[in-house]
C-alpha atoms as a PDB file:
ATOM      1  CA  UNK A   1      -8.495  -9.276  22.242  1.00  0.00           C
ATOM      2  CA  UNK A   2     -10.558  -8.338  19.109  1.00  0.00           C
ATOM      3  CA  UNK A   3      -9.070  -5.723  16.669  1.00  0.00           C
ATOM      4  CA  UNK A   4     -11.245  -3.019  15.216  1.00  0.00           C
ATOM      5  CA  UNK A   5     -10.377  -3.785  12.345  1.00  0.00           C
ATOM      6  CA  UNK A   6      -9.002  -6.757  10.407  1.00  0.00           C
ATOM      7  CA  UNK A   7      -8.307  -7.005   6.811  1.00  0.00           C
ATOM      8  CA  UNK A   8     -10.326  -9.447   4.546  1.00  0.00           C
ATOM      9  CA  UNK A   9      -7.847 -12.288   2.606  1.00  0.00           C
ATOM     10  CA  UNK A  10     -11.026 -13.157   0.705  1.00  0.00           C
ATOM     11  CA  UNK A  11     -10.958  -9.541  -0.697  1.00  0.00           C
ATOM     12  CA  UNK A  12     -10.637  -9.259  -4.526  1.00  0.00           C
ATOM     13  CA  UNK A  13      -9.087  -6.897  -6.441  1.00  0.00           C
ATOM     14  CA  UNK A  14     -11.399  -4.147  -8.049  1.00  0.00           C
ATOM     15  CA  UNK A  15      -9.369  -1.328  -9.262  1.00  0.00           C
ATOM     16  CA  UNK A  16      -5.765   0.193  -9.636  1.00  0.00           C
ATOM     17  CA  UNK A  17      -5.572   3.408  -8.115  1.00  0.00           C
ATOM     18  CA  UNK A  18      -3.432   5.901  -9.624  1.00  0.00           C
ATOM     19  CA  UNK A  19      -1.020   4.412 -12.787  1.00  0.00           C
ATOM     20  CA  UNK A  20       0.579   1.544 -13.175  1.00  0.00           C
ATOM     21  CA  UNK A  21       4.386   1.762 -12.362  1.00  0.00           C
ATOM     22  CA  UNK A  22       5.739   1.105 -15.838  1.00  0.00           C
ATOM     23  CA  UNK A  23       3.426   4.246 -16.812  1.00  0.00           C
ATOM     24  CA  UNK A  24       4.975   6.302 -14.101  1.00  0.00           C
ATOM     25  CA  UNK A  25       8.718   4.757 -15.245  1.00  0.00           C
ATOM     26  CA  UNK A  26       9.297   3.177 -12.060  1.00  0.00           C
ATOM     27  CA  UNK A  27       9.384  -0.279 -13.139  1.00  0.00           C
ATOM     28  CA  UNK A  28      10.791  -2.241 -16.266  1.00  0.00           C
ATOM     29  CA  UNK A  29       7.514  -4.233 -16.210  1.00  0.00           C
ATOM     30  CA  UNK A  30       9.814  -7.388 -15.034  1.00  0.00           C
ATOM     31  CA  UNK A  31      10.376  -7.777 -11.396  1.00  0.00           C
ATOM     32  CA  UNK A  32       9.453  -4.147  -9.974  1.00  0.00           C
ATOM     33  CA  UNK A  33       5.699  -3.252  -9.365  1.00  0.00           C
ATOM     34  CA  UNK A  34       4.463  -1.020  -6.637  1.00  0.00           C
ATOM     35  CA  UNK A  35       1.144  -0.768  -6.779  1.00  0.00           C
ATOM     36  CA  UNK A  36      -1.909   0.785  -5.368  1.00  0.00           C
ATOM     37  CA  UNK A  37      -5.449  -1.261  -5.423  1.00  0.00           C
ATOM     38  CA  UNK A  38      -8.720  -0.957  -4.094  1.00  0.00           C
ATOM     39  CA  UNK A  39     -10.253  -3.953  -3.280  1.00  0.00           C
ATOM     40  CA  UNK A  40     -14.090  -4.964  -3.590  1.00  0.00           C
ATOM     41  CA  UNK A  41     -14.576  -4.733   0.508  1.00  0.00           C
ATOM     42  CA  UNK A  42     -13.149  -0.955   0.075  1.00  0.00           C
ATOM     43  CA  UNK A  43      -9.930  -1.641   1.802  1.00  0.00           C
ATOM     44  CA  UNK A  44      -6.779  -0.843   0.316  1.00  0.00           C
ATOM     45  CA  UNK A  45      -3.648  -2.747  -0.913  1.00  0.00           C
ATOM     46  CA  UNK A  46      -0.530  -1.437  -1.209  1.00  0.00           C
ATOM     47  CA  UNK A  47       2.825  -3.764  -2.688  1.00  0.00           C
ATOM     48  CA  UNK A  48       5.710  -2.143  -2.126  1.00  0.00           C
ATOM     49  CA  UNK A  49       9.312  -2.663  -0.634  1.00  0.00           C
ATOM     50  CA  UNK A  50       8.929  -4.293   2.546  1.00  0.00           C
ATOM     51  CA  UNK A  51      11.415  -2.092   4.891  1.00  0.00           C
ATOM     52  CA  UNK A  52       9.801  -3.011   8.313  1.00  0.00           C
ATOM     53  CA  UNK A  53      13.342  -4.090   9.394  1.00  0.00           C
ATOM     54  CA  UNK A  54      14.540  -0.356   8.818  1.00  0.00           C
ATOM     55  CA  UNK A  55      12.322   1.366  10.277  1.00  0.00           C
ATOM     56  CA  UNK A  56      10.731  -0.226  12.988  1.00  0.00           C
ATOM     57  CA  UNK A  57      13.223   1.272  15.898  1.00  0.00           C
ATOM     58  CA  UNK A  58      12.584   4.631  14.549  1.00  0.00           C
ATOM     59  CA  UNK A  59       8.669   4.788  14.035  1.00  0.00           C
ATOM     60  CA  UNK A  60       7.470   8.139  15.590  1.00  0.00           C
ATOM     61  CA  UNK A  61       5.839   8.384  19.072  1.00  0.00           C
ATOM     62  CA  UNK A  62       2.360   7.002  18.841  1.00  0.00           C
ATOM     63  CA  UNK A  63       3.113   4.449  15.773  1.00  0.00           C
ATOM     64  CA  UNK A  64       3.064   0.498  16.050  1.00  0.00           C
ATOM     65  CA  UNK A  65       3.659  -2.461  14.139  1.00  0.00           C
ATOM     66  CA  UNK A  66       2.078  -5.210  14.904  1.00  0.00           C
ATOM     67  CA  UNK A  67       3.581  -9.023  14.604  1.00  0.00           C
ATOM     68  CA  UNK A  68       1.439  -9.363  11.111  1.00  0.00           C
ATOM     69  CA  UNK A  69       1.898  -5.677   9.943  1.00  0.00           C
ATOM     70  CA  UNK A  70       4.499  -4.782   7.358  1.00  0.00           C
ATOM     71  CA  UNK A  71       5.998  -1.372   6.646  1.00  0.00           C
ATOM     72  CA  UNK A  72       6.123  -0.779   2.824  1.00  0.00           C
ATOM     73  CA  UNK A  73       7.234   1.783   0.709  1.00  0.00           C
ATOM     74  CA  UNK A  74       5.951   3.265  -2.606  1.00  0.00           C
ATOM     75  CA  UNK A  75       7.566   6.040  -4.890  1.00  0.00           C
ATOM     76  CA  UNK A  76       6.381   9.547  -3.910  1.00  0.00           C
ATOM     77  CA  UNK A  77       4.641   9.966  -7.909  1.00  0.00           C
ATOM     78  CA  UNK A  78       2.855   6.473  -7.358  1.00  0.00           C
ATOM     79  CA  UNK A  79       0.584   7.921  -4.430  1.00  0.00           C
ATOM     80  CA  UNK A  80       0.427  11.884  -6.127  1.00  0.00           C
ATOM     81  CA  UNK A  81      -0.753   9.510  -9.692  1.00  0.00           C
ATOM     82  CA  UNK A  82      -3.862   7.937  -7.374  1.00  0.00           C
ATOM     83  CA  UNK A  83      -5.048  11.077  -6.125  1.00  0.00           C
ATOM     84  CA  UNK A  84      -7.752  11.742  -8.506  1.00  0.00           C
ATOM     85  CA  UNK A  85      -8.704   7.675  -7.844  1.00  0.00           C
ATOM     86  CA  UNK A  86      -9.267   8.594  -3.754  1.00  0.00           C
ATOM     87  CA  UNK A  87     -12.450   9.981  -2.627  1.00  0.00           C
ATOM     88  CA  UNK A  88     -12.250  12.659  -0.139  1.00  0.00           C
ATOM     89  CA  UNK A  89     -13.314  11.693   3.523  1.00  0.00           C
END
């Protein structure tokens, strides 16, 4: 069965959205980065902590994972910081 949508992997990154997570002090700089990006295809990338095992028996009624999907999380001030970066619908 086809998706309706499928995400590129020869996507490049274009732009951070939002700050950097050593601007927003939640990262050293070392080995902690979430991070919001646009890529050049428009899509989004998002690297954060990779909790799919946590939550994926409690996901609310209508909410999947697929096989190839990952649940991640991002600090709270990461997404507020990329507001201004995300054009309205």
């Amino acid at each position: 069965m086809e998706r309706a949508w499928e995400a590129d992997p020869s996507a490049l990154f274009a732009h951070r959205l939002g700050k950097s997570a050593k601007e927003l002090g939640n990262s050293d700089g070392s080995d902690e980065c979430p991070d919001i990006w646009q890529l050049d295809n428009g899509d989004i990338a998002v690297i954060g902590r990779d909790l799919t095992s946590h939550y994926a028996r409690r996901l609310p009624v209508g909410v999947a994972l697929a096989a190839d999907e990952r649940l991640v999380i991002i600090p709270g001030n990461m997404l507020s910081a990329a507001k201004p970066d995300i054009a309205d619908a």
